[in-house]
Protein backbone atom coordinates (compact mmCIF):
# COMPACT_ATOMS: atom_id res chain seq x y z
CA UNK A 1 0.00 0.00 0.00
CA UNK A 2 1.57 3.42 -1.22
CA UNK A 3 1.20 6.75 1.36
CA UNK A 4 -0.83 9.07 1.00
CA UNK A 5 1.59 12.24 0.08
CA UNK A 6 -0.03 15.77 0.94
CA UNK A 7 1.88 18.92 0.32
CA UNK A 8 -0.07 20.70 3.23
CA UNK A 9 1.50 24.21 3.40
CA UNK A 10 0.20 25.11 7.04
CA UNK A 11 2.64 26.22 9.09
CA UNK A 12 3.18 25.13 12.51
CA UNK A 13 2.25 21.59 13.89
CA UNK A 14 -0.49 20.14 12.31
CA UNK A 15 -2.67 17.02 13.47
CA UNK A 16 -4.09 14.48 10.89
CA UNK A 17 -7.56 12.62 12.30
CA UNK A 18 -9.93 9.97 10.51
CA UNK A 19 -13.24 10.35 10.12
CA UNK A 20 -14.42 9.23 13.37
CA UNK A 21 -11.99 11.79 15.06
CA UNK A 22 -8.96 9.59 16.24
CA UNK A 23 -5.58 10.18 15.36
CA UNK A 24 -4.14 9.07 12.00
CA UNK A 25 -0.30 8.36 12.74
CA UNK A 26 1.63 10.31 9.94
CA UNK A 27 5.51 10.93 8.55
CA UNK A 28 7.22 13.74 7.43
CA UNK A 29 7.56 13.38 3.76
CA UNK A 30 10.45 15.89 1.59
CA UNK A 31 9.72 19.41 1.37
CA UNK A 32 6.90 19.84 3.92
CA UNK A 33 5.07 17.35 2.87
CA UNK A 34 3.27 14.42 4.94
CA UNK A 35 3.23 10.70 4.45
CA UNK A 36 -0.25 8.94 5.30
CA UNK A 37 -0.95 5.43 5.43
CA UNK A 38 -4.34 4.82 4.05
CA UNK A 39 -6.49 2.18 3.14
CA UNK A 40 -8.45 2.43 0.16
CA UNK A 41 -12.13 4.01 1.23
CA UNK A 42 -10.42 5.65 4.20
CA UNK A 43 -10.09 9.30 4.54
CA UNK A 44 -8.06 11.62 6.94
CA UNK A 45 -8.60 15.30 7.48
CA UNK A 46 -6.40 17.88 9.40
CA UNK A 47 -7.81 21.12 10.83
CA UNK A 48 -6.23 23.80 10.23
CA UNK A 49 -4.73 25.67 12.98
CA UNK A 50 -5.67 29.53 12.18
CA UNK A 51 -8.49 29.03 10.15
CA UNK A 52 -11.83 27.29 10.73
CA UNK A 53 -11.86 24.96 7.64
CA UNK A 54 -10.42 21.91 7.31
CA UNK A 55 -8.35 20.47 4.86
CA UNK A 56 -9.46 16.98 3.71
CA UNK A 57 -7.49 13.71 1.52
């Protein structure tokens, strides 16, 4: 199973939850980017820190 490779660009420490809410453990990736480990269907999302969207993969 390939990661999931999202080129975020928030700054500051981010956190990256599933859809029921609990943590997703994620890697930094090159160049700011984050390394997910998803299974197909599955979805994370990461709210962002001064804003109040979200940013969904």
């Amino acid at each position: 199973m390939p990661p999931c490779v999202v080129r975020h660009g928030i700054v500051g420490p981010i956190e990256v939850r599933d859809e029921r809410g609990r943590r997703l453990r994620w890697d930094t990736a090159d160049d700011g980017a984050i390394s997910i480990r998803l299974r197909k269907g599955e979805s994370g999302f990461g709210p962002a820190p001064d804003a109040e969207a979200e940013v969904r993969v």
